[in-house]
C-alpha atoms as a PDB file:
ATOM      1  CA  UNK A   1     -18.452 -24.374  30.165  1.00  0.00           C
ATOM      2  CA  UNK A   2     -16.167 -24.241  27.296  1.00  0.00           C
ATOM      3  CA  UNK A   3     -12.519 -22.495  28.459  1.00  0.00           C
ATOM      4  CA  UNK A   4     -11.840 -22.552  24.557  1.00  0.00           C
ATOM      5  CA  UNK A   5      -9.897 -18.972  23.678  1.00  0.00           C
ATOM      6  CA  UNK A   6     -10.881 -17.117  20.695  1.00  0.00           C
ATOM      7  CA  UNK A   7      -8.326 -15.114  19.742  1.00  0.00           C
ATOM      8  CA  UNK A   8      -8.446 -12.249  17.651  1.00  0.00           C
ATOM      9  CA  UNK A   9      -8.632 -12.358  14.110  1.00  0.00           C
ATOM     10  CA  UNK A  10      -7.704  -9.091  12.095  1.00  0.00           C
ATOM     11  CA  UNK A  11      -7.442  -8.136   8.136  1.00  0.00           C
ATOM     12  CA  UNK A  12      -4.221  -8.021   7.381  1.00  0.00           C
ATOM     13  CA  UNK A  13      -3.194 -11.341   8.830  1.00  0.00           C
ATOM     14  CA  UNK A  14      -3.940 -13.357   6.174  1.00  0.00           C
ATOM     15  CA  UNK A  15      -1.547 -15.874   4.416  1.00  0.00           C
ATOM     16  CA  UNK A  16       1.024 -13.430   2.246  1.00  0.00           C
ATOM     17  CA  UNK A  17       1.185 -13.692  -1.445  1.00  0.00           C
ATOM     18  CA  UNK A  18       4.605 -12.165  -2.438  1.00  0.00           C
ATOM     19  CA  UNK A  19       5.001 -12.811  -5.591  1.00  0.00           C
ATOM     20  CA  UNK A  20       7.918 -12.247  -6.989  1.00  0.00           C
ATOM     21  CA  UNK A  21      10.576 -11.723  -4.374  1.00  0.00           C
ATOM     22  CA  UNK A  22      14.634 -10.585  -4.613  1.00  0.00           C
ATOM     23  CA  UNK A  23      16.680 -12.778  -3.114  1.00  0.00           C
ATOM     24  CA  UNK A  24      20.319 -11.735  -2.743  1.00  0.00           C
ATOM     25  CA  UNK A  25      20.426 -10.168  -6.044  1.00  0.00           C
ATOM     26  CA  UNK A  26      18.079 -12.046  -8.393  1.00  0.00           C
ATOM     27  CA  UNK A  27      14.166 -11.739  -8.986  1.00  0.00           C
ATOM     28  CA  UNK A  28      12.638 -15.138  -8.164  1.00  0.00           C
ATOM     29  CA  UNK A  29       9.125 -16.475  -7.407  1.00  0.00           C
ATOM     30  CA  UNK A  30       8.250 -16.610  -3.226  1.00  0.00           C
ATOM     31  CA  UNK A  31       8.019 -20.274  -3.757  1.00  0.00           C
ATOM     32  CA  UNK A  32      11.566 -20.454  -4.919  1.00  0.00           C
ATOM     33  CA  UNK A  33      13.136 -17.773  -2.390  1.00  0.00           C
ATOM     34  CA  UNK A  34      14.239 -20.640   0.069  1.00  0.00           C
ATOM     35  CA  UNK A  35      16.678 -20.981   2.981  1.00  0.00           C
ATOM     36  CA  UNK A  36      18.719 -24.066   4.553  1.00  0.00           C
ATOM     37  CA  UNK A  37      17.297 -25.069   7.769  1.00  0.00           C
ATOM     38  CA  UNK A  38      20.513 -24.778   9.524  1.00  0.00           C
ATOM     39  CA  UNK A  39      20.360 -21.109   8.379  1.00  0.00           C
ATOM     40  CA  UNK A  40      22.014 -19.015  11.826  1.00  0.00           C
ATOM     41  CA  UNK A  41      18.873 -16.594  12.130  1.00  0.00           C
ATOM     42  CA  UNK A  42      16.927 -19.227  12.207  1.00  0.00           C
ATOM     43  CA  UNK A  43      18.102 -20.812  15.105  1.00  0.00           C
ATOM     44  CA  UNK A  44      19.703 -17.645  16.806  1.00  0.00           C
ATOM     45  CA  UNK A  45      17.367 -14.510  15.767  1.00  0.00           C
ATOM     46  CA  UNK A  46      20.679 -13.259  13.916  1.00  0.00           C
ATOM     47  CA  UNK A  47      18.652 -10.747  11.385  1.00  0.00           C
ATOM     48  CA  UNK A  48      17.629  -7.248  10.824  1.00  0.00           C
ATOM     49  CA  UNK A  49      14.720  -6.097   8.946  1.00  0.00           C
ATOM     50  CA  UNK A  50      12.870  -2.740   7.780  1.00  0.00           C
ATOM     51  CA  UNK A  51       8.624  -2.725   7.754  1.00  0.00           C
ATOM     52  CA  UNK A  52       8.226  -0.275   4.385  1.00  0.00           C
ATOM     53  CA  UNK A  53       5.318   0.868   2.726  1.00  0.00           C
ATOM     54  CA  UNK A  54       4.497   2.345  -0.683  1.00  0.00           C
ATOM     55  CA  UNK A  55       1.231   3.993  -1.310  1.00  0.00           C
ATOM     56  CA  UNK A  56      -1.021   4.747  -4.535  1.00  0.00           C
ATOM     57  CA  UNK A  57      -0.772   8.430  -5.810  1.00  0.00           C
ATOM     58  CA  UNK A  58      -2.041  10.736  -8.251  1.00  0.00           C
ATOM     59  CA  UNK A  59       2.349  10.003  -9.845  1.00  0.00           C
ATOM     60  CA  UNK A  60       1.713   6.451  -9.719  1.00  0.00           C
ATOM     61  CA  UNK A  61       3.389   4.193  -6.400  1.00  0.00           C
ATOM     62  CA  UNK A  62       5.583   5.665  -4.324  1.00  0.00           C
ATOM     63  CA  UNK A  63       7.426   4.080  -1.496  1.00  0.00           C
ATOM     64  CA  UNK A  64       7.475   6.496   1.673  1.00  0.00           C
ATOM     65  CA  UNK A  65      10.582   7.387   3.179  1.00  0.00           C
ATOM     66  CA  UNK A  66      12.633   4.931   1.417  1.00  0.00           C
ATOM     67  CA  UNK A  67      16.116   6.195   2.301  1.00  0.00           C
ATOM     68  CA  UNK A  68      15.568   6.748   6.045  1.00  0.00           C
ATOM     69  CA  UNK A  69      14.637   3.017   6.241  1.00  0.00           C
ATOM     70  CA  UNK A  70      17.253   1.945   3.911  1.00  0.00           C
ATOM     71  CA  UNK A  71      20.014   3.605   6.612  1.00  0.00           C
ATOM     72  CA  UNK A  72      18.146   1.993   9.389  1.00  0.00           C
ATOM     73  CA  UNK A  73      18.629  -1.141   7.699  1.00  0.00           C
ATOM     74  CA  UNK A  74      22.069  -0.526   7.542  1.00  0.00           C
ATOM     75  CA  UNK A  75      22.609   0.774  10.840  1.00  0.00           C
ATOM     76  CA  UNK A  76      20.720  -1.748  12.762  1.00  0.00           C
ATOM     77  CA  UNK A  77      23.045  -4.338  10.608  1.00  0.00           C
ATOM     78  CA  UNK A  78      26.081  -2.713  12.100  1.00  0.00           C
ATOM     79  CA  UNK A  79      24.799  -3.106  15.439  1.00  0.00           C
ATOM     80  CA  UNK A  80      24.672  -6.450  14.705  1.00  0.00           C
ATOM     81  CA  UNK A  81      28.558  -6.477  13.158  1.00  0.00           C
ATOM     82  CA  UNK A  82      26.429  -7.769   9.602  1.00  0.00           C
ATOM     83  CA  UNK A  83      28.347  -7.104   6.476  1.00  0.00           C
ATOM     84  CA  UNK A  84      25.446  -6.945   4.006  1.00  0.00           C
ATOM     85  CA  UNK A  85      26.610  -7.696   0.730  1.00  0.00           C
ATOM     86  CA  UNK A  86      24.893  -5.015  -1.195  1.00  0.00           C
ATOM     87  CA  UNK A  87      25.101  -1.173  -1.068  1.00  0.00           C
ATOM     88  CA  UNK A  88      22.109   1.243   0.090  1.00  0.00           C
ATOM     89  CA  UNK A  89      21.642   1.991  -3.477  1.00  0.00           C
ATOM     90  CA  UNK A  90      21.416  -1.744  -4.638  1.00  0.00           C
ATOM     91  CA  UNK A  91      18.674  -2.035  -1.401  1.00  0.00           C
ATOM     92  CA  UNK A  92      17.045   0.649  -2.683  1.00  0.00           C
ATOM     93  CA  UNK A  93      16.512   0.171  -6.423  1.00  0.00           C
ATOM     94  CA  UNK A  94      15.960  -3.705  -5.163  1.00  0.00           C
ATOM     95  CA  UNK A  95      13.050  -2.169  -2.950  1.00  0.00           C
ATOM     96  CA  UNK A  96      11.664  -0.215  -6.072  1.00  0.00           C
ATOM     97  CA  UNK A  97      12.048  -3.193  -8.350  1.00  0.00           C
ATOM     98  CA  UNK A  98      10.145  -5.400  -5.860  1.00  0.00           C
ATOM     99  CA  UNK A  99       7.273  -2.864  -5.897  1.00  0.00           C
ATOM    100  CA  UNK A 100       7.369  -1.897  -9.831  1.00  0.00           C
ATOM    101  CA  UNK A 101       7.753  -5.445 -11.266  1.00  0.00           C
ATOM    102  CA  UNK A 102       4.948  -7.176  -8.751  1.00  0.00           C
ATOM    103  CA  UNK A 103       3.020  -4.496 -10.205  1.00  0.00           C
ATOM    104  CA  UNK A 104       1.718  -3.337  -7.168  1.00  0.00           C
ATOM    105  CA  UNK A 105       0.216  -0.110  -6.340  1.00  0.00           C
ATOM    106  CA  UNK A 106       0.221  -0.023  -2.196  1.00  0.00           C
ATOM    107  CA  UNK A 107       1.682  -2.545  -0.277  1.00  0.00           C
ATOM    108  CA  UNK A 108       3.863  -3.796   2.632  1.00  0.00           C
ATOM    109  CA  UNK A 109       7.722  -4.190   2.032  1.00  0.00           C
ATOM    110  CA  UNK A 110       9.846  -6.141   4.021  1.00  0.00           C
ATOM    111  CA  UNK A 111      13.982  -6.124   3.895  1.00  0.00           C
ATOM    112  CA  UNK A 112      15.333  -8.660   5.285  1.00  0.00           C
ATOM    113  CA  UNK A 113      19.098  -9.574   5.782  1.00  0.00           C
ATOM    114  CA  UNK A 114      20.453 -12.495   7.641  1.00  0.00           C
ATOM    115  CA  UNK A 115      23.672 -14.620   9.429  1.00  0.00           C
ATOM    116  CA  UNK A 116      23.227 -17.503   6.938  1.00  0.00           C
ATOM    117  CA  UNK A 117      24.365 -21.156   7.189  1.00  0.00           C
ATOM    118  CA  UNK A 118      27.968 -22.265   7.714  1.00  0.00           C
ATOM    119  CA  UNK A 119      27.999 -23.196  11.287  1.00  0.00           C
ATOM    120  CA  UNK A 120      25.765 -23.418  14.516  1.00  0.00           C
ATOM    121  CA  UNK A 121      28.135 -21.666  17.294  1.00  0.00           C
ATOM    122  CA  UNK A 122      26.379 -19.187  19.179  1.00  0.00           C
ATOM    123  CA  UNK A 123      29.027 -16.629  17.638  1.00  0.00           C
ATOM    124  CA  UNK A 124      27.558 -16.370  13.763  1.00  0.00           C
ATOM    125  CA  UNK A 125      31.137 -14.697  12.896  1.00  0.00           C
ATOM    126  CA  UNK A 126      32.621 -15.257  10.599  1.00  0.00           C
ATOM    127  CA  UNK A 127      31.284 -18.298   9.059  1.00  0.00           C
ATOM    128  CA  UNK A 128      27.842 -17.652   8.690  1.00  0.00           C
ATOM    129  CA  UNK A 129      27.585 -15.008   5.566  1.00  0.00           C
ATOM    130  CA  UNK A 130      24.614 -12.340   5.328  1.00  0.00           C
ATOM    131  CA  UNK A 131      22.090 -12.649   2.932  1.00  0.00           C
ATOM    132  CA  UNK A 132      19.819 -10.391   1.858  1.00  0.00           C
ATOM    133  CA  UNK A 133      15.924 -10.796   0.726  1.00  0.00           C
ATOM    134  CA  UNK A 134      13.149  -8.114  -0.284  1.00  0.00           C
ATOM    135  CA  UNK A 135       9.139  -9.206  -0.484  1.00  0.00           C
ATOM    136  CA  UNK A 136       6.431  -7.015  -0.732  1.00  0.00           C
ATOM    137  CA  UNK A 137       2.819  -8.065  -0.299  1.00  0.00           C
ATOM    138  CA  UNK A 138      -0.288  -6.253  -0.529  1.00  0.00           C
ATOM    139  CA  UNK A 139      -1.631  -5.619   3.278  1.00  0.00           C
ATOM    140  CA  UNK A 140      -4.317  -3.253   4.621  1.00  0.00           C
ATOM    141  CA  UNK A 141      -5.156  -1.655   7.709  1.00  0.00           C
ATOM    142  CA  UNK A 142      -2.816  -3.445   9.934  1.00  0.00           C
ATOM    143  CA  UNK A 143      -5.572  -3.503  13.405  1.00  0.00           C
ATOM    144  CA  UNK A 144      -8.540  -3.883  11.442  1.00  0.00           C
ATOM    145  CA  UNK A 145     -10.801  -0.852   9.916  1.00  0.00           C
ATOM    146  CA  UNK A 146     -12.733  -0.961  13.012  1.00  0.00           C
ATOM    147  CA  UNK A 147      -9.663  -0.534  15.373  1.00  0.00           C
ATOM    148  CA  UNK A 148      -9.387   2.842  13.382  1.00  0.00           C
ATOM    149  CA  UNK A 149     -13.318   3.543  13.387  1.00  0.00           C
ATOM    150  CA  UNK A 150     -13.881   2.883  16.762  1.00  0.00           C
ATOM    151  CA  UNK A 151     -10.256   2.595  18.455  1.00  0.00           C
ATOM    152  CA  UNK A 152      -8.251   0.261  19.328  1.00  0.00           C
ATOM    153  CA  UNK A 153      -7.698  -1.572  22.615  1.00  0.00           C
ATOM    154  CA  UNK A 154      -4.986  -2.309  24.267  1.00  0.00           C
ATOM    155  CA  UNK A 155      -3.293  -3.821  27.819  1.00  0.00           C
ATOM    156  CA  UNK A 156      -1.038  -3.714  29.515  1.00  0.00           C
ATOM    157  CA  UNK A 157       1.408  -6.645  28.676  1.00  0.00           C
ATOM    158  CA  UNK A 158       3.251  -8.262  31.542  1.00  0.00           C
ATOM    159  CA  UNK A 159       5.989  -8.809  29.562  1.00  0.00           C
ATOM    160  CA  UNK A 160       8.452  -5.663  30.014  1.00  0.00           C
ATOM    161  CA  UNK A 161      10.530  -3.654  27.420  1.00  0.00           C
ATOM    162  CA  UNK A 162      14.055  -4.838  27.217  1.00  0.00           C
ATOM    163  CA  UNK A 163      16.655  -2.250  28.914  1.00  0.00           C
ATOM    164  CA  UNK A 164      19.438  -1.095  26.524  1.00  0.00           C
ATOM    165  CA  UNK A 165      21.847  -2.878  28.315  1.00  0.00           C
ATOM    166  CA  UNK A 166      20.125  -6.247  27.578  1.00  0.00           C
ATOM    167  CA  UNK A 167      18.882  -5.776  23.893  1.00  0.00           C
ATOM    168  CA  UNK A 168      19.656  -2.800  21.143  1.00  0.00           C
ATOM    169  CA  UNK A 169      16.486  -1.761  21.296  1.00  0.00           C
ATOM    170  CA  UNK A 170      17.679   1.176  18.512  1.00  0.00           C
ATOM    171  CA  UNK A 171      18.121  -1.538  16.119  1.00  0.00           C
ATOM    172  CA  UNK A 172      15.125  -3.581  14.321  1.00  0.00           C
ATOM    173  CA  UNK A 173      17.127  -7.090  15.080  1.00  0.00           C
ATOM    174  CA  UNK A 174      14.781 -10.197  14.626  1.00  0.00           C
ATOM    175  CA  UNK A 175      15.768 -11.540  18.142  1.00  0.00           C
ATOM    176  CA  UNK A 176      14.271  -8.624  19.488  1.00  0.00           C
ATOM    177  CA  UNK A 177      11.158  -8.900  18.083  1.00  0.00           C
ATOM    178  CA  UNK A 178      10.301 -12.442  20.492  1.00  0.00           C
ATOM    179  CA  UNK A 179       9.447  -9.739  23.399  1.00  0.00           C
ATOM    180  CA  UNK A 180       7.071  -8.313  20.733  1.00  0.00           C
ATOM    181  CA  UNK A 181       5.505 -11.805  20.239  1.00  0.00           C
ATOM    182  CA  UNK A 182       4.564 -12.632  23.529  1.00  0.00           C
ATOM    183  CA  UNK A 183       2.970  -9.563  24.103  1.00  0.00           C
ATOM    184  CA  UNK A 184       0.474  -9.419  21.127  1.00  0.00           C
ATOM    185  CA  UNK A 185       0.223 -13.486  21.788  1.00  0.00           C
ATOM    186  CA  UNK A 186      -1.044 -12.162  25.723  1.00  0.00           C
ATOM    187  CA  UNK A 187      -3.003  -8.916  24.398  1.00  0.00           C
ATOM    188  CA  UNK A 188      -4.783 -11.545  21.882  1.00  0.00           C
ATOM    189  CA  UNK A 189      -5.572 -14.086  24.503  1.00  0.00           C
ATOM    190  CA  UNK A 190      -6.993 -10.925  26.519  1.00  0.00           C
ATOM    191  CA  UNK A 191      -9.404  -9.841  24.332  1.00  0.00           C
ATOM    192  CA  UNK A 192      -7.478  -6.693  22.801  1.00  0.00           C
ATOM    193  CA  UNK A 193      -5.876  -5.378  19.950  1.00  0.00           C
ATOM    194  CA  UNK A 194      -2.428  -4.719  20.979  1.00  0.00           C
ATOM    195  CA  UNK A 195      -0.380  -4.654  23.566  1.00  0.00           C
ATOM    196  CA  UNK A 196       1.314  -1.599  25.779  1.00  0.00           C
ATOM    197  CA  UNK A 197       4.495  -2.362  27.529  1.00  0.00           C
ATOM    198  CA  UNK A 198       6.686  -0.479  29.967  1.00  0.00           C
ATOM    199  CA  UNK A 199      10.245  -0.484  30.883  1.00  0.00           C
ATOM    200  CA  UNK A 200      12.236  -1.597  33.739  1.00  0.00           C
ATOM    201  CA  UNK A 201      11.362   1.733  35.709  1.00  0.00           C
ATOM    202  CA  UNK A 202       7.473   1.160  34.986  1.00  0.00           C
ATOM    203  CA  UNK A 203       7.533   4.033  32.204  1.00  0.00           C
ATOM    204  CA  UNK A 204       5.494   3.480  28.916  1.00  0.00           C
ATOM    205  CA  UNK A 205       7.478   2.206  26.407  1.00  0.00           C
ATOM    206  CA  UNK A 206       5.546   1.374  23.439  1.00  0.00           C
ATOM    207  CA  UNK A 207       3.233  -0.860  21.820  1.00  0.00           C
ATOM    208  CA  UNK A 208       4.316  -4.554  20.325  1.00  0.00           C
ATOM    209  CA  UNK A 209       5.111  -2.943  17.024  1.00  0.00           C
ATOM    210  CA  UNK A 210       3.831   1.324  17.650  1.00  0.00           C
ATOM    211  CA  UNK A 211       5.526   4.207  19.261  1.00  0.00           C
ATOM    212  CA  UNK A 212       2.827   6.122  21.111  1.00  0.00           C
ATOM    213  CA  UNK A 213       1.132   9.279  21.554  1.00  0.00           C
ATOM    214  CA  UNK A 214      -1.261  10.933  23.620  1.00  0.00           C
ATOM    215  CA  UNK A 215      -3.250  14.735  23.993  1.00  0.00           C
ATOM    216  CA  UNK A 216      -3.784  16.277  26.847  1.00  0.00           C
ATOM    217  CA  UNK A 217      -5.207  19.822  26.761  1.00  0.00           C
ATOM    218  CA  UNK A 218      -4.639  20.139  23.318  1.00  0.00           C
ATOM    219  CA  UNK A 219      -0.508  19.307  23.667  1.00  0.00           C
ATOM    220  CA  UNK A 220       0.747  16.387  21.614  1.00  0.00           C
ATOM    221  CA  UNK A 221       2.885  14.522  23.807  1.00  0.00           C
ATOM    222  CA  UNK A 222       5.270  11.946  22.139  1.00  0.00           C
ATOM    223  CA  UNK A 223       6.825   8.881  24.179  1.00  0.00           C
ATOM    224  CA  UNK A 224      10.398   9.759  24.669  1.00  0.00           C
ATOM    225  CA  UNK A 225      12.365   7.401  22.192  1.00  0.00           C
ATOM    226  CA  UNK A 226      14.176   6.060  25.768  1.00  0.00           C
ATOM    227  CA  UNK A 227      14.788   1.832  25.051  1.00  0.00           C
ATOM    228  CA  UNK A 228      12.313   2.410  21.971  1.00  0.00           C
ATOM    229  CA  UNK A 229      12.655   2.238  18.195  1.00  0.00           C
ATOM    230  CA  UNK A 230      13.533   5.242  16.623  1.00  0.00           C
ATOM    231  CA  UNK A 231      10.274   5.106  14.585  1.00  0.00           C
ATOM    232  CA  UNK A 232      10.337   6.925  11.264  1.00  0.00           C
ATOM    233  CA  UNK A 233       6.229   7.204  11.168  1.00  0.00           C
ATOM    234  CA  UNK A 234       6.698   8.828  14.877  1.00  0.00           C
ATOM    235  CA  UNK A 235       9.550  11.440  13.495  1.00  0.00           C
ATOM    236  CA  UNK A 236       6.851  12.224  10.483  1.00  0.00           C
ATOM    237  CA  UNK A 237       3.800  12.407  12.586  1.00  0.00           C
ATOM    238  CA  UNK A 238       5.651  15.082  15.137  1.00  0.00           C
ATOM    239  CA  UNK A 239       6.860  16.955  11.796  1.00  0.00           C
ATOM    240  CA  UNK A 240       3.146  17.211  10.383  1.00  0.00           C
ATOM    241  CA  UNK A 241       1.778  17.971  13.802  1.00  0.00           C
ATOM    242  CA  UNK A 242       3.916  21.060  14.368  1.00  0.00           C
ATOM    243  CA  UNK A 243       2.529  22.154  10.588  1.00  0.00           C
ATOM    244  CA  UNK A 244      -0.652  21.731  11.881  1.00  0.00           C
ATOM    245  CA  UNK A 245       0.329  24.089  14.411  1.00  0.00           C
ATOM    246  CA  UNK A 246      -0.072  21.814  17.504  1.00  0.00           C
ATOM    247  CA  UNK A 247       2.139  21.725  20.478  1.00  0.00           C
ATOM    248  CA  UNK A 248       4.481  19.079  20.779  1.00  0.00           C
ATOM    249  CA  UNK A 249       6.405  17.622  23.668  1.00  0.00           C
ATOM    250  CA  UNK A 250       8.692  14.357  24.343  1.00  0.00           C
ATOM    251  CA  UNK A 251       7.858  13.017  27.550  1.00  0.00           C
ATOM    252  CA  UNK A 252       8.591  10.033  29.579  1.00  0.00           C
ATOM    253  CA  UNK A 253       4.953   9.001  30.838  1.00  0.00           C
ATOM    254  CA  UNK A 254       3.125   6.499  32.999  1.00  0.00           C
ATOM    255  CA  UNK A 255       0.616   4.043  32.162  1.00  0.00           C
ATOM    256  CA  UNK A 256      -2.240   6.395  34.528  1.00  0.00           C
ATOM    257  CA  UNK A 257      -1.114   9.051  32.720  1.00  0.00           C
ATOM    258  CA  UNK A 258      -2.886   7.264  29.620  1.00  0.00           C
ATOM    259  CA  UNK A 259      -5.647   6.909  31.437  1.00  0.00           C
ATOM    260  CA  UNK A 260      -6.077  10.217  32.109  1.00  0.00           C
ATOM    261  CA  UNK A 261      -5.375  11.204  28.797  1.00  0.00           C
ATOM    262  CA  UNK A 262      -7.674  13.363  26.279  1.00  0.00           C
ATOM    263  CA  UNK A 263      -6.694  10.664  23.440  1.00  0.00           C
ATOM    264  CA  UNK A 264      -4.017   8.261  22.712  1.00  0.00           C
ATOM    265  CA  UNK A 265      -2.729   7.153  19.283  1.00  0.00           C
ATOM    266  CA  UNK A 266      -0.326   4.473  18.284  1.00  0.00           C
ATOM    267  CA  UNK A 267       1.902   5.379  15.111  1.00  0.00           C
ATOM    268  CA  UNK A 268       4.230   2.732  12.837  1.00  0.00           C
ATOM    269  CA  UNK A 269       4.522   1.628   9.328  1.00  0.00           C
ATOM    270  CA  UNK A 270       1.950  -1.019   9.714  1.00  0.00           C
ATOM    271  CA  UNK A 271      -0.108   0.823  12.021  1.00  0.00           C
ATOM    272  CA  UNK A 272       0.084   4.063  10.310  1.00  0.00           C
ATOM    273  CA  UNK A 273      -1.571   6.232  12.717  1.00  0.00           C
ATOM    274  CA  UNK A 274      -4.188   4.066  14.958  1.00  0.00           C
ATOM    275  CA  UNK A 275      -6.743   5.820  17.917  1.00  0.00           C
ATOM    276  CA  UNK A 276      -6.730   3.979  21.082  1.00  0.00           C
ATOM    277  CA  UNK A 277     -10.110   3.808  22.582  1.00  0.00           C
ATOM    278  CA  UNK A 278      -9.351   1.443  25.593  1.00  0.00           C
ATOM    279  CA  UNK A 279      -6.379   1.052  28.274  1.00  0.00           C
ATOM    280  CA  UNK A 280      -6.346  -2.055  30.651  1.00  0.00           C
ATOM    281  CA  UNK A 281     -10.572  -1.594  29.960  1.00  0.00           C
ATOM    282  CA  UNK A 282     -10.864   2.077  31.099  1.00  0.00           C
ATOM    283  CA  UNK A 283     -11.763   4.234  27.977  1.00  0.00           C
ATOM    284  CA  UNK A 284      -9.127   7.174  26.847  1.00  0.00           C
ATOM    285  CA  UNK A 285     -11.565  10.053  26.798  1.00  0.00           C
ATOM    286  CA  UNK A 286     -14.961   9.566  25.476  1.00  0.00           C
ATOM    287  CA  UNK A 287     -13.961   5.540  24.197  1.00  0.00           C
ATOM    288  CA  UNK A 288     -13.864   6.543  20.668  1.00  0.00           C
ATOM    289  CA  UNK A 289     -11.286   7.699  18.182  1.00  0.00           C
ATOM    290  CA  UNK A 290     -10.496  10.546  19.313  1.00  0.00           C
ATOM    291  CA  UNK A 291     -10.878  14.352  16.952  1.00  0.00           C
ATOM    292  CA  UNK A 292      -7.627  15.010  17.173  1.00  0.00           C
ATOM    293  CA  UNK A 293      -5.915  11.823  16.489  1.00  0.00           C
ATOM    294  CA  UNK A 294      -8.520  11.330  13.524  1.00  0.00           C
ATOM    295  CA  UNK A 295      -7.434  15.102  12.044  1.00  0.00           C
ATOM    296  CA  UNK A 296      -3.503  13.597  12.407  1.00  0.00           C
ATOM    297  CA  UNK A 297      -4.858  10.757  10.744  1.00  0.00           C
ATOM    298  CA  UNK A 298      -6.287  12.194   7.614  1.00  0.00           C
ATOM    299  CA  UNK A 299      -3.148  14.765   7.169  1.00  0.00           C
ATOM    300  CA  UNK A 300      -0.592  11.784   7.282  1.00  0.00           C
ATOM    301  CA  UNK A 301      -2.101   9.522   5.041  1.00  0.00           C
ATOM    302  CA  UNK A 302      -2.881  12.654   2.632  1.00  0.00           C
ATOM    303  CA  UNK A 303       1.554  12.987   2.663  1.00  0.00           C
ATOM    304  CA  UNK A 304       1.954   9.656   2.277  1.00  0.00           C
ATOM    305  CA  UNK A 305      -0.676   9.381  -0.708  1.00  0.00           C
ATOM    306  CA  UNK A 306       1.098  12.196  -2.570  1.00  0.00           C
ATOM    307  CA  UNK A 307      -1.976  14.728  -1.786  1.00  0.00           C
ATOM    308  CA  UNK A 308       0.559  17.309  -0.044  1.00  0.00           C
ATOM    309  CA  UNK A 309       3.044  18.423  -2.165  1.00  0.00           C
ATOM    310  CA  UNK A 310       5.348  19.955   0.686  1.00  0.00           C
ATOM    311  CA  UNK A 311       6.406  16.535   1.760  1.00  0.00           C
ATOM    312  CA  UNK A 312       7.190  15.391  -1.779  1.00  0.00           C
ATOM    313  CA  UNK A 313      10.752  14.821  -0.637  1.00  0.00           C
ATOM    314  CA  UNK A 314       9.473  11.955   1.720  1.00  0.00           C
ATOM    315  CA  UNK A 315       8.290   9.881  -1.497  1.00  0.00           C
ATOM    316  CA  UNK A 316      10.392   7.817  -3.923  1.00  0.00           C
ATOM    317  CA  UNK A 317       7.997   7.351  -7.211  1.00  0.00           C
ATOM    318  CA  UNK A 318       8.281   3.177  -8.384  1.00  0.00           C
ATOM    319  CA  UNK A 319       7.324   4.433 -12.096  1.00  0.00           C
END
């Protein structure tokens, strides 16, 4: 018998066609937007980054919540003790320029800044300079469509969440991100869509790349931020729930909790907001997207497609 694993193969992991690409400062083709191999982050995990998206609407593209994820950018870089050599405005109008003169009208963005090359030390101060790139690619529904028809599944990843005290979880650092990996690489192998990890303490923490969610009697609970990103999609879902008039509560949960859960949703840039059908194989509910999630859904993606004009504020037009 064959012991051959198939992993999982979804949409949006296809090979990315950037395009035209800026790269520290100047537009240039993707093939042309190269590094030295002796670059610091390469060897070290010495970058931050920002996951972006900007959305068709009835004004023409708009990138959503461009100047929360610009700061991030920035703060996560101080974290790191990264002088980026451009301003939040230069980011932003980069980020805009990416988006208008690709002519796309959704996609994926992706700021990057990194230690560059100057020398291999563990320390990349100060002889390793940051540099600063911004791509944007066109990228669908980041599960699959039928993770969102149907719900997605997810384990349980053996790999814990990093405690504060080992990583800065609040910042998007690339380093970070190789807990990330081996989860989805051991969620994959397993048959499932994503991966759920804990903390330290055993508490849900969140997905590889998702904060999470879950009903219970009708009450929203959110996943306390605790050693978790300080998602922007999770601070916009909780605002539009509350509109909707729902009940909403930050909790610290456990993993049985989830289990015993009325639904559970995943939320992120990529992910935008994702039903979870399956835990560790027992099914959230009735093992389907769940009516609630789904109504949370359709509401954020109407903001983020321009369709609600009371969260205007939360979209920067390209044109």
């Amino acid at each position: 018998m064959s012991t051959e694993i198939k992993p999982k193969s979804y949409g949006g992991e296809t090979r990315m066609k950037a395009g035209l690409i800026w790269f520290n400062g100047h537009m240039v083709a993707q093939e042309e937007a190269k590094v030295s191999v002796l670059t610091h982050a390469l060897h070290y995990g010495t970058s931050v980054f920002e996951g972006i998206r900007a959305y068709e609407t009835p004004k023409g593209p708009a990138v959503f919540r461009l100047p929360e994820h610009v700061e991030r950018l920035f703060h996560s870089a101080r974290v790191m003790m990264m002088e980026l050599p451009f301003t939040p405005q230069q980011i932003s109008d980069a980020i805009v320029q990416v988006v208008r003169e690709n002519g796309y009208k959704s996609c994926y963005i992706r700021p990057l800044a990194w230690m560059g090359a100057g020398s291999l030390g563990v320390n990349p101060l100060p002889n390793n300079p940051a540099e600063v790139m911004v791509a944007a690619w066109e990228w669908g529904t980041y599960l699959g469509e039928e993770a969102v028809r149907k719900g997605a599944r997810l384990v349980t990843s053996s790999w814990a969440r990093f405690p504060a005290n080992v990583f800065p979880g609040k910042a998007k650092i690339g380093g970070n991100y190789v807990n990330s990996a081996l989860a989805r690489i051991e969620a994959q192998h397993a048959g499932a869509d994503e991966a759920l990890l804990l903390d330290k303490e055993g508490y849900v923490a969140e997905g590889s790349g998702e904060n999470i969610f879950f009903f219970k009697g009708g009450t929203l609970y959110a996943i306390e931020h605790g050693v978790n990103l300080m998602g922007i999609t999770r601070d916009s879902v909780i605002t539009i729930a509350r509109d909707l008039g729902y009940e909403v509560r930050e909790v610290r949960a456990t993993r049985d909790q989830l289990y015993m859960a009325d639904e559970v949703f995943m939320v992120g840039t990529a992910a935008e907001v994702t039903p979870v059908s399956y835990l560790d194989r027992r099914p959230i509910g009735s093992g389907t997207a769940g009516e609630h999630t789904m109504r949370l859904r359709k509401a954020y993606l109407e903001v983020v497609q321009g369709h609600n004009p009371k969260y205007d504020e939360w979209l920067t037009y390209v044109a």
